[in-house]
Structure formats: structure tokens, C-alpha cells
N, C-alpha and C. Protein backbone atom coordinates (compact mmCIF):
# COMPACT_ATOMS: atom_id res chain seq x y z
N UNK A 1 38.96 88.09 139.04
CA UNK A 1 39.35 89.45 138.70
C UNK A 1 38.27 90.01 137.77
N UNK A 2 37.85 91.25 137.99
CA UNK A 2 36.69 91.54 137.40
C UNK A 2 36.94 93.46 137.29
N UNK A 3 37.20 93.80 136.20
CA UNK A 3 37.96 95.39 135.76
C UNK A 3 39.10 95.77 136.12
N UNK A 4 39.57 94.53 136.64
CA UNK A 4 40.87 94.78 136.44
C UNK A 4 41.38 95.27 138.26
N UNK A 5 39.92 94.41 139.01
CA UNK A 5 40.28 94.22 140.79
C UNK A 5 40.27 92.78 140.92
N UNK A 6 41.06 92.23 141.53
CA UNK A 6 41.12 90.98 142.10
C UNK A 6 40.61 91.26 143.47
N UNK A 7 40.20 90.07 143.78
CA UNK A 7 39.10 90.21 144.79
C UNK A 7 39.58 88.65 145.56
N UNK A 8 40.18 88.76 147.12
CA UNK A 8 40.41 87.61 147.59
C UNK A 8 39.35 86.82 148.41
N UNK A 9 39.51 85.89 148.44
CA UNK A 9 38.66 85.15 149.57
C UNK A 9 38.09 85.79 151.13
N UNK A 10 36.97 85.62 151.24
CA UNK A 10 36.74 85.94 152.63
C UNK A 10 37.58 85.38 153.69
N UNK A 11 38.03 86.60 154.15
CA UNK A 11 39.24 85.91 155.64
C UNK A 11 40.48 85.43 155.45
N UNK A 12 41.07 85.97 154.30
CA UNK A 12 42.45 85.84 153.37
C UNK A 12 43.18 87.52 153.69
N UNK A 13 44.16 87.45 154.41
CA UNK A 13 44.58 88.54 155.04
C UNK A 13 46.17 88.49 154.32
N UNK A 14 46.76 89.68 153.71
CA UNK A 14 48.26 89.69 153.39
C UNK A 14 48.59 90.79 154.30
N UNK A 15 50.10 90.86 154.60
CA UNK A 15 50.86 91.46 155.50
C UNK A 15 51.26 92.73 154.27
N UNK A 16 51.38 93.87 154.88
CA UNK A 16 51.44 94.98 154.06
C UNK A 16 53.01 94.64 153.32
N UNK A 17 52.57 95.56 152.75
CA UNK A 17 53.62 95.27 151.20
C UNK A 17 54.09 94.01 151.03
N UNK A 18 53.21 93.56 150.79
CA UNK A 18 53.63 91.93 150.20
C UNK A 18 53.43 91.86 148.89
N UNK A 19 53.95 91.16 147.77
CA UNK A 19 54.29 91.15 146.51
C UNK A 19 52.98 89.99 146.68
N UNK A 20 52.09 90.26 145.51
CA UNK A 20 51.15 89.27 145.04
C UNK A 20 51.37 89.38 143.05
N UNK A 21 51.61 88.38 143.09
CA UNK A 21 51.46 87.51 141.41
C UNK A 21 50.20 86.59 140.75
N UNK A 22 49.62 87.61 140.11
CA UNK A 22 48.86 86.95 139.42
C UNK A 22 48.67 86.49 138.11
N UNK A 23 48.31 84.96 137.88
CA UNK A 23 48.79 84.64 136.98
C UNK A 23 47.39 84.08 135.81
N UNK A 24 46.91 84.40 134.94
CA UNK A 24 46.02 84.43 134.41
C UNK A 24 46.04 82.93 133.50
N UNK A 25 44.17 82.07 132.58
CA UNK A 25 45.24 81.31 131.82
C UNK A 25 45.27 81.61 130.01
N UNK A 26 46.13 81.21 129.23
CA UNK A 26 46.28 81.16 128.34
C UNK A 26 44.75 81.63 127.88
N UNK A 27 43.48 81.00 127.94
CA UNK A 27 42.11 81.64 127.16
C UNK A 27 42.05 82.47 127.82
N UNK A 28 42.13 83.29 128.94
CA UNK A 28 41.65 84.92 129.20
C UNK A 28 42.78 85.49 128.40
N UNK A 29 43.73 84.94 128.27
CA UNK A 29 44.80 86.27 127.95
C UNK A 29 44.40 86.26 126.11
N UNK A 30 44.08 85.40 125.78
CA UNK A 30 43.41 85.66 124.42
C UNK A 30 42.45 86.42 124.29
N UNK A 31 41.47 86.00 125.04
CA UNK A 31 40.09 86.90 125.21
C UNK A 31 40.30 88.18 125.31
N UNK A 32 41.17 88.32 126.38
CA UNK A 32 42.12 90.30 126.48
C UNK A 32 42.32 90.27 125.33
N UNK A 33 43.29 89.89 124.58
CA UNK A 33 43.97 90.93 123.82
C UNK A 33 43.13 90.55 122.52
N UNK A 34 42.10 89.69 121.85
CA UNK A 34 41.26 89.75 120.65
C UNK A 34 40.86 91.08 121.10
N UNK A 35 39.75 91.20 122.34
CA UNK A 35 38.92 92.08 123.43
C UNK A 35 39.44 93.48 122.93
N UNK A 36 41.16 93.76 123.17
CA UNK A 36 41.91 94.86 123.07
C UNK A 36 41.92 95.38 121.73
N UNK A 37 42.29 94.51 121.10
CA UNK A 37 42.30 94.37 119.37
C UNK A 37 41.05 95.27 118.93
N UNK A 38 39.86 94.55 119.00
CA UNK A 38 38.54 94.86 118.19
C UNK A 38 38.12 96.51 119.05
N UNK A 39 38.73 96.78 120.05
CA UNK A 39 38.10 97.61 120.52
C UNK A 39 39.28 99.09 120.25
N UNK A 40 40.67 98.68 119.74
CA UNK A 40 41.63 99.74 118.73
C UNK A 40 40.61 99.98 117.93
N UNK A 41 40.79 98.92 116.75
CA UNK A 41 40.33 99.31 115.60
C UNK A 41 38.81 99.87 115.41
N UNK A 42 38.36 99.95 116.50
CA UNK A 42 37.01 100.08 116.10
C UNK A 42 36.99 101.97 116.01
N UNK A 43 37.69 102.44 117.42
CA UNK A 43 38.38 103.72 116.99
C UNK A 43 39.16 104.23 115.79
N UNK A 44 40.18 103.51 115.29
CA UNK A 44 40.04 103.24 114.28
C UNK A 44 39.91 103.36 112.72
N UNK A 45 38.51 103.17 112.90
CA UNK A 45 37.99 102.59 111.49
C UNK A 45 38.16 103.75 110.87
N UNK A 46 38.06 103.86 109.27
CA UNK A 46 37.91 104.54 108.46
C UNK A 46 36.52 104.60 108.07
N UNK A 47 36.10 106.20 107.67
CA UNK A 47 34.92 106.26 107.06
C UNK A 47 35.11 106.32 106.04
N UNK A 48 34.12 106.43 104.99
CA UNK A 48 34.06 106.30 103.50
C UNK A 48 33.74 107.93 102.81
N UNK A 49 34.34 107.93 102.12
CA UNK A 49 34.15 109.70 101.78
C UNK A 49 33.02 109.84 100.65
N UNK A 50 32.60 110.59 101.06
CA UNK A 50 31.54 110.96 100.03
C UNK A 50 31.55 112.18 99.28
N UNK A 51 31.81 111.57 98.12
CA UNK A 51 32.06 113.09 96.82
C UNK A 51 30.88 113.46 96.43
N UNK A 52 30.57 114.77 96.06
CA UNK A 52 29.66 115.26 95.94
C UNK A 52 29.09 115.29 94.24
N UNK A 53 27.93 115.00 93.81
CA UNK A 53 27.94 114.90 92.27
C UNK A 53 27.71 116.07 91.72
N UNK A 54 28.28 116.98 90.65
CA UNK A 54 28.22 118.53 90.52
C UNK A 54 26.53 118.14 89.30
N UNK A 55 26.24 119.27 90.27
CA UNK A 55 25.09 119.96 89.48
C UNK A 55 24.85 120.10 87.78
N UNK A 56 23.96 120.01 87.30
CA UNK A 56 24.14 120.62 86.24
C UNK A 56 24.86 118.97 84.56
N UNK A 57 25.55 118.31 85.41
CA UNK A 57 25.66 117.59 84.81
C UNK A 57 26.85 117.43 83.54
N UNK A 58 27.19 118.90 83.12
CA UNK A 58 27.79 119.14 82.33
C UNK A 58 28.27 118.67 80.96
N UNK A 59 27.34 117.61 80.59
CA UNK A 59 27.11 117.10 79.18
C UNK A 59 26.58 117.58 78.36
């Protein structure tokens, strides 16, 4: 499976509407959802604000 197409064998034929189950293992489904994770937060993130220093100094 590769973006999210599974891709069968050459000369592997299913009968229309047939129910296919796919079952992934335990390390891809980690890999997804760290994958999913880092790529929320990266939207996300917070920037850092930048205050402005007043002129003049006022001392």
C-alpha cells in the first residue's frame, strides 16, 4: 500500500463488490500515527512574539 492504494498482485482478479480487509502490522500503524502526530503539530506550532523595544529609552 503506497498513499493510501493497495495494489494487488498481477492476475489477482475480485468479483465486484467484494468486501476486501486489510490488515496492516503493529510497526506501520505506529509509523502512521507518530507520521500523523508530528505532521498536526507542526501546523500547530506556536510562534514566538516579538515585542517591540520603545524608542527613546525613557530613563
Amino acid at each position: 500500500m503506497r498513499q493510501g492504494v493497495v495494489r494487488l498482485e498481477e492476475g489477482v482478479q475480485l468479483p465486484d463488490g467484494a468486501v476486501v480487509t486489510v490488515t496492516i502490522g503493529e510497526a506501520e500503524l505506529m509509523r502512521a500515527t507518530l507520521r500523523s502526530a508530528l505532521r498536526r503539530n507542526a501546523r500547530k506550532r506556536s510562534r514566538a512574539r516579538v515585542r517591540p523595544i520603545p524608542a527613546g529609552g525613557g530613563a
